[in-house]
PDB file of N, CA and C in Angstrom:
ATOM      1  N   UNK A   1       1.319  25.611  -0.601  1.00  0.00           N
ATOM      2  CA  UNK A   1       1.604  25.123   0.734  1.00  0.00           C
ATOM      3  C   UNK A   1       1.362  23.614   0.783  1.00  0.00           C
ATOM      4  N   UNK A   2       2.570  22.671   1.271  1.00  0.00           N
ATOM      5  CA  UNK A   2       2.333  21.192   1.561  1.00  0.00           C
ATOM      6  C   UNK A   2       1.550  21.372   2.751  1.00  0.00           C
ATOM      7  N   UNK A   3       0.867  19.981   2.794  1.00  0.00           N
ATOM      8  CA  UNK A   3       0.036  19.171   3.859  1.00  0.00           C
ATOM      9  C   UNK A   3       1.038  18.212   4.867  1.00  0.00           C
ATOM     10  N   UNK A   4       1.366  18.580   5.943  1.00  0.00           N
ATOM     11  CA  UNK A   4       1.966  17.500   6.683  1.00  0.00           C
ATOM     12  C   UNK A   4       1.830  16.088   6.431  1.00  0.00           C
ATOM     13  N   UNK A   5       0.214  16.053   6.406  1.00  0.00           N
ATOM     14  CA  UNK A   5       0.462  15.166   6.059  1.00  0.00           C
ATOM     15  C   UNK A   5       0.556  14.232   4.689  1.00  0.00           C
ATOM     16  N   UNK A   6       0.170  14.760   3.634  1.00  0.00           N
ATOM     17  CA  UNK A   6       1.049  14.884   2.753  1.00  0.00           C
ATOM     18  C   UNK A   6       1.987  13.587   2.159  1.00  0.00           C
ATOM     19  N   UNK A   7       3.281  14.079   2.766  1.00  0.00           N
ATOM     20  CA  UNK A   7       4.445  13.037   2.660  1.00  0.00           C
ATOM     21  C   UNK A   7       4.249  11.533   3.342  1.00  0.00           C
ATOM     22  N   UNK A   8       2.709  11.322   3.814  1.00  0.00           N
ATOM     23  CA  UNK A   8       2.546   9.974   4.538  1.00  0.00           C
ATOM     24  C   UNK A   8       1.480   9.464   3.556  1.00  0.00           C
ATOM     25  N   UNK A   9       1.225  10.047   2.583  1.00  0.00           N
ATOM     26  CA  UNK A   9       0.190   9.452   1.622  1.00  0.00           C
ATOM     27  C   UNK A   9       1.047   9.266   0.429  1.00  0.00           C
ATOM     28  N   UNK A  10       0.874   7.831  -0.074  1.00  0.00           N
ATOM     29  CA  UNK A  10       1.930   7.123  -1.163  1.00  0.00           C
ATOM     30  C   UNK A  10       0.705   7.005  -2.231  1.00  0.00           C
ATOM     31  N   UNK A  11       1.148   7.185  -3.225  1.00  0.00           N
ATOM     32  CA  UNK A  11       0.991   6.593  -4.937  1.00  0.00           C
ATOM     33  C   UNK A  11       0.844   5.541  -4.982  1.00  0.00           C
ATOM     34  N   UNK A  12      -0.328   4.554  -5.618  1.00  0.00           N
ATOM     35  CA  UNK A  12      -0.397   3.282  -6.067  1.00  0.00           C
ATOM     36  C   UNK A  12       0.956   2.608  -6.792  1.00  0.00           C
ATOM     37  N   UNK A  13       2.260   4.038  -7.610  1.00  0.00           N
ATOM     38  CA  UNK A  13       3.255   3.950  -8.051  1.00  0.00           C
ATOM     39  C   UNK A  13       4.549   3.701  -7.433  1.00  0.00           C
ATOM     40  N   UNK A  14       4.311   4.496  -5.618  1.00  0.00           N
ATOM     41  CA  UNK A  14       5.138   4.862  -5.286  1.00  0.00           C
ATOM     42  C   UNK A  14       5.590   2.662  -4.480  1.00  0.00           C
ATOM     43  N   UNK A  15       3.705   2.747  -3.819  1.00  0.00           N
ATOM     44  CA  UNK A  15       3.619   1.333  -3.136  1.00  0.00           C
ATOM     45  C   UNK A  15       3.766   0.417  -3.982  1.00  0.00           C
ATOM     46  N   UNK A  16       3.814   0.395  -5.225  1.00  0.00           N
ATOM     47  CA  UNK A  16       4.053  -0.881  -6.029  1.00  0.00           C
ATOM     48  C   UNK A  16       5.655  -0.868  -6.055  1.00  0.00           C
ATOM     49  N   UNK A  17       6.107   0.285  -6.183  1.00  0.00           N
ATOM     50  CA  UNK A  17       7.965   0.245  -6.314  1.00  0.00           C
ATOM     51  C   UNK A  17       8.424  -0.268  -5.182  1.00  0.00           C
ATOM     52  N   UNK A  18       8.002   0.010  -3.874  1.00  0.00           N
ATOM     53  CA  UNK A  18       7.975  -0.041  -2.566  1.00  0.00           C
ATOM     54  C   UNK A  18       8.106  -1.501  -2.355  1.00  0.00           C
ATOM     55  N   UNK A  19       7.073  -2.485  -2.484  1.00  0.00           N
ATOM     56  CA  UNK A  19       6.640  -3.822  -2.840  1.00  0.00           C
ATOM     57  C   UNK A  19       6.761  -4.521  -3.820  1.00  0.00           C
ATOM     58  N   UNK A  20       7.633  -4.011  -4.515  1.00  0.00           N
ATOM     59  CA  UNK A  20       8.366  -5.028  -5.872  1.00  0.00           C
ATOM     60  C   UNK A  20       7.467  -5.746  -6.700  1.00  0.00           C
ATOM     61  N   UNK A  21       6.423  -4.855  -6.962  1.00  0.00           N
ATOM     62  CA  UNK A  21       4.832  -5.032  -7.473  1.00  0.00           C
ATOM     63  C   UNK A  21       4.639  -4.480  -8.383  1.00  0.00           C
ATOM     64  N   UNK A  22       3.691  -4.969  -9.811  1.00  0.00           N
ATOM     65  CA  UNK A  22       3.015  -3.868 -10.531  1.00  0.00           C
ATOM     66  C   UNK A  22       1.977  -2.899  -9.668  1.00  0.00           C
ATOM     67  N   UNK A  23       1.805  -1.920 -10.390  1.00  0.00           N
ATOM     68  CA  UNK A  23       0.591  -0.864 -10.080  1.00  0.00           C
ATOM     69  C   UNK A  23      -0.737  -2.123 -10.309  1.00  0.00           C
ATOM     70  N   UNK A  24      -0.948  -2.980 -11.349  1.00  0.00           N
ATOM     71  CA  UNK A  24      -1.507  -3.283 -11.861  1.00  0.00           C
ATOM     72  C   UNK A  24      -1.974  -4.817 -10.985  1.00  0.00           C
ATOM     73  N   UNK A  25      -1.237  -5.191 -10.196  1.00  0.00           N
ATOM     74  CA  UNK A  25      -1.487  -6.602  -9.044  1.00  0.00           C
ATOM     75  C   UNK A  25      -1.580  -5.662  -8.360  1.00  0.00           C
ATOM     76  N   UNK A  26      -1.728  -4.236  -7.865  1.00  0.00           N
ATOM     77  CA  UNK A  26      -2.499  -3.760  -6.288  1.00  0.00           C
ATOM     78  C   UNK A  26      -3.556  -3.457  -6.896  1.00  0.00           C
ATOM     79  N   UNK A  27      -3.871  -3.063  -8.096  1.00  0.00           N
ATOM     80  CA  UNK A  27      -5.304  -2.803  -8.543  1.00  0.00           C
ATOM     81  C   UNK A  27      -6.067  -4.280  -8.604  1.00  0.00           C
ATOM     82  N   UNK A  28      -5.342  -5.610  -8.502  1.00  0.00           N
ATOM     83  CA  UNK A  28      -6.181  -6.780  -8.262  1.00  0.00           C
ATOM     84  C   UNK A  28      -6.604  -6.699  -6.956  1.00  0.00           C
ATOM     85  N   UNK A  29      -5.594  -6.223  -6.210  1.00  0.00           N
ATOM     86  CA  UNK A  29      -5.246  -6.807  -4.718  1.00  0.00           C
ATOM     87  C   UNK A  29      -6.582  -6.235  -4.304  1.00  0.00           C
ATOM     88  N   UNK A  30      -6.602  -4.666  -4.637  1.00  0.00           N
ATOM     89  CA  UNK A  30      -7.696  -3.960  -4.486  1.00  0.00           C
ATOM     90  C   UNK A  30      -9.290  -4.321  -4.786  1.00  0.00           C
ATOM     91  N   UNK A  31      -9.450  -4.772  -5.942  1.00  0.00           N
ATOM     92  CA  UNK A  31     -10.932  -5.313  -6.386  1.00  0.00           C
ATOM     93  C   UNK A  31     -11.496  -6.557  -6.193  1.00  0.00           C
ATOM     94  N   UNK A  32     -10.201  -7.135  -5.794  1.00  0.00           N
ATOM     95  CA  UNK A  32     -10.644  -8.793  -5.343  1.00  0.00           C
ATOM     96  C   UNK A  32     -10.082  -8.484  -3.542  1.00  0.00           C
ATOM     97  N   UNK A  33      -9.589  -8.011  -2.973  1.00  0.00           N
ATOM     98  CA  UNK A  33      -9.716  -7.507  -1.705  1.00  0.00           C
ATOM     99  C   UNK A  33      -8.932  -9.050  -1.155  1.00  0.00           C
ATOM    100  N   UNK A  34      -7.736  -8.781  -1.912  1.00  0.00           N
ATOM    101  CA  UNK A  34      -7.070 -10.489  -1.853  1.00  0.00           C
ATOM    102  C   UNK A  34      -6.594 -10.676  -0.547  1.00  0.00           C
ATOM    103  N   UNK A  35      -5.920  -9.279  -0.158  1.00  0.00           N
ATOM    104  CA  UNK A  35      -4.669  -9.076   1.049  1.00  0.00           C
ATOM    105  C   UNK A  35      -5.479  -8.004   1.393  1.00  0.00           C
ATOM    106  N   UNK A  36      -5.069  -7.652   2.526  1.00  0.00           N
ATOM    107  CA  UNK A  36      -5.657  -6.603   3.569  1.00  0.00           C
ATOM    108  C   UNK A  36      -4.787  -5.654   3.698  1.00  0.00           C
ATOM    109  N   UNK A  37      -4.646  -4.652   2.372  1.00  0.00           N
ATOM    110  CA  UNK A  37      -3.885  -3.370   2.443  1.00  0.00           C
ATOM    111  C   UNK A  37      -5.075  -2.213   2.221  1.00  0.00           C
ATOM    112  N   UNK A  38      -4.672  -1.455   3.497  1.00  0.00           N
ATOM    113  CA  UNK A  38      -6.138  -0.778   3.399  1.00  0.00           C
ATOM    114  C   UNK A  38      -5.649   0.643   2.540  1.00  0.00           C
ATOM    115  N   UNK A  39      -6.318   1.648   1.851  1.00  0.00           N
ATOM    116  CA  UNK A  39      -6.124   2.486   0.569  1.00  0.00           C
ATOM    117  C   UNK A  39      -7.118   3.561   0.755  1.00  0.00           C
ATOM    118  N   UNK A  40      -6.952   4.665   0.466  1.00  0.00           N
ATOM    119  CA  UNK A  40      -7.564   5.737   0.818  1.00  0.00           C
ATOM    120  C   UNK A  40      -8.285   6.070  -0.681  1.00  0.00           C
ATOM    121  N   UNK A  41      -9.386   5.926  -0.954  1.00  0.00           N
ATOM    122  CA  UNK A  41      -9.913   6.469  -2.308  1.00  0.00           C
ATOM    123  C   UNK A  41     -11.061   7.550  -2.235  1.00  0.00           C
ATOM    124  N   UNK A  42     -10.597   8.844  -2.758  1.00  0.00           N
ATOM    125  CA  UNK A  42     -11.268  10.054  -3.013  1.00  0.00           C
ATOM    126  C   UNK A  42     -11.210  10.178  -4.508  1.00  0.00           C
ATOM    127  N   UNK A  43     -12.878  10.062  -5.144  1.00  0.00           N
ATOM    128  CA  UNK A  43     -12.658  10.006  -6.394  1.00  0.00           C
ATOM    129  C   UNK A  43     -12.148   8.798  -6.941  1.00  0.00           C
ATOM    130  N   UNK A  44     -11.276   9.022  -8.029  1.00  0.00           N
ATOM    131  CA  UNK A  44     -10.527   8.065  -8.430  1.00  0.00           C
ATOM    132  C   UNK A  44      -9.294   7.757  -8.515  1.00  0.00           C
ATOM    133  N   UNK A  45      -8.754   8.955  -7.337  1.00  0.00           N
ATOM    134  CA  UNK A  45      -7.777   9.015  -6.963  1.00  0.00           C
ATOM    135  C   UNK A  45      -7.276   7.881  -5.461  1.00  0.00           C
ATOM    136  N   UNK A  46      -6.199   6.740  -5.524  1.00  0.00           N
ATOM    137  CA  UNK A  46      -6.196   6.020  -4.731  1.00  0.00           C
ATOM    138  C   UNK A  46      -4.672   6.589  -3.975  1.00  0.00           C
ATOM    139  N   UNK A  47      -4.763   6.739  -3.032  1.00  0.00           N
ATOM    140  CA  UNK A  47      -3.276   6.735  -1.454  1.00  0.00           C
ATOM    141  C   UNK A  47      -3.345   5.969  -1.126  1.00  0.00           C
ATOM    142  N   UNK A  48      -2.254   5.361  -0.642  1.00  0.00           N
ATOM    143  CA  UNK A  48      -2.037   4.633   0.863  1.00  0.00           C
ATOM    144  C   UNK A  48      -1.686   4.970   2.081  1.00  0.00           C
ATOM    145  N   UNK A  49      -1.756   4.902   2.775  1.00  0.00           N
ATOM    146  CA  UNK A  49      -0.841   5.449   4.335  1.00  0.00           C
ATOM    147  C   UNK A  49       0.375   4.601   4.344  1.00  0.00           C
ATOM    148  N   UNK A  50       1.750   5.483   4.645  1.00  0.00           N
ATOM    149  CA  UNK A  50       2.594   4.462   4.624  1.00  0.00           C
ATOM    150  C   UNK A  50       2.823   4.034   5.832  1.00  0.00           C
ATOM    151  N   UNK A  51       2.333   3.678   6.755  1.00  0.00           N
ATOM    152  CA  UNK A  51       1.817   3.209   8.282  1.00  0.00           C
ATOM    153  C   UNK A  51       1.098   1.970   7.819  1.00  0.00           C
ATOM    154  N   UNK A  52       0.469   2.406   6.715  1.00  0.00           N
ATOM    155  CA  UNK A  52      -0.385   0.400   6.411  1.00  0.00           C
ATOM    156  C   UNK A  52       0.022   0.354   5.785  1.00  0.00           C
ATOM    157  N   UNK A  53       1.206   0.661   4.670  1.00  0.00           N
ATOM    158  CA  UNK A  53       2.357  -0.099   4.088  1.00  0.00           C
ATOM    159  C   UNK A  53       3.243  -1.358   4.710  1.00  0.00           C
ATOM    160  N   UNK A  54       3.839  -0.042   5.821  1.00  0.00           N
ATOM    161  CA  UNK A  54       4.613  -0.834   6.409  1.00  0.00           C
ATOM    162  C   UNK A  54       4.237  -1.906   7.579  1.00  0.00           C
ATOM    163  N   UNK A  55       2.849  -1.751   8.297  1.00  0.00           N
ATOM    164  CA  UNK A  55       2.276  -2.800   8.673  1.00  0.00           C
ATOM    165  C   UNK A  55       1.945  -4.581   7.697  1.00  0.00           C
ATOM    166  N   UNK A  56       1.294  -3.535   6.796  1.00  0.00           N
ATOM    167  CA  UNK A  56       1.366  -5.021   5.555  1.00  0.00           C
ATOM    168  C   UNK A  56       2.737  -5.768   5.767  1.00  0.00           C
ATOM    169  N   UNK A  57       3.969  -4.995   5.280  1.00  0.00           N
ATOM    170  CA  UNK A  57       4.971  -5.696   4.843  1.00  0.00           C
ATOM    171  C   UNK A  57       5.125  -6.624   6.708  1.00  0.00           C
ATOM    172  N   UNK A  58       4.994  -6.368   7.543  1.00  0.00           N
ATOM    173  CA  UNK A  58       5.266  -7.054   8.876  1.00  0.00           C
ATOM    174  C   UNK A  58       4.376  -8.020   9.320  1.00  0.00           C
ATOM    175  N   UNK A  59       2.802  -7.912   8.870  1.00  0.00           N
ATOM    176  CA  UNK A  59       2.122  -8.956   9.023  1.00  0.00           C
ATOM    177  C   UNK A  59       2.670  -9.804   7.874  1.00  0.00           C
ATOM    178  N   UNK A  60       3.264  -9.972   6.790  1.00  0.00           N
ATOM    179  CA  UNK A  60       3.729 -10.850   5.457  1.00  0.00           C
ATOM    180  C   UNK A  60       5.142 -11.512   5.978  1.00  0.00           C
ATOM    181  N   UNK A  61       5.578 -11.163   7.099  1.00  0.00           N
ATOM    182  CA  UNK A  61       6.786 -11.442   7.467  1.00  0.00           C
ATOM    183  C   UNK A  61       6.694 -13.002   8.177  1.00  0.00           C
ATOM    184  N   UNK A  62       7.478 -13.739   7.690  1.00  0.00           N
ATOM    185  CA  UNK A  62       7.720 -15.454   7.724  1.00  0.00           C
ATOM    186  C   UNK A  62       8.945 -15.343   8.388  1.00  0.00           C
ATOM    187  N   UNK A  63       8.412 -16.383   9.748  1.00  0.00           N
ATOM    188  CA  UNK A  63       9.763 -16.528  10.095  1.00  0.00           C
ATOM    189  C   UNK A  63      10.220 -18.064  10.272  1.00  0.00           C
ATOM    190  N   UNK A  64      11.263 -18.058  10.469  1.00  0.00           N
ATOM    191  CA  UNK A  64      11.701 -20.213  10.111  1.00  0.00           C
ATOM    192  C   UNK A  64      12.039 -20.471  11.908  1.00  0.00           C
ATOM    193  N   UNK A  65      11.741 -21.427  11.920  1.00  0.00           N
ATOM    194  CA  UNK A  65      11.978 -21.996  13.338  1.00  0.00           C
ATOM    195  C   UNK A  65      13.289 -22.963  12.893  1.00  0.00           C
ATOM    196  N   UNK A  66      14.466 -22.860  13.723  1.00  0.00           N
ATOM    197  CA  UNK A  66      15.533 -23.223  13.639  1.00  0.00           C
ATOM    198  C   UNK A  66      16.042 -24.058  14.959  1.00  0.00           C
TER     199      UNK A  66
END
């Protein structure tokens, strides 16, 4: 049986594909706490919410004054 919620918890794999990122710069992002993507860790198992995915990507959003 799936977990609803479930399908809202992403892979360090899934958010690096997501973000045109290694796995390996969110594991910086993570230990040096560079950017403020917050990560769910049970064990040594790491999720994200994709709710603070997609918040990240909107606070990163630049806009040009024209």
């Amino acid at each position: 049986m799936t977990s609803p919620f479930q399908n809202n918890l992403l892979t360090p794999d899934q958010v690096a594909d997501y973000l045109g990122v290694s796995v390996e710069t969110l594991n910086v992002w993570r230990c040096t706490k560079r950017y403020n993507l917050p990560y769910i860790k049970a064990g040594r198992l790491v999720r994200y919410r994709l709710q603070d995915v997609e918040a990240f990507i909107a606070s990163r959003m630049q806009r040009t004054v024209q």
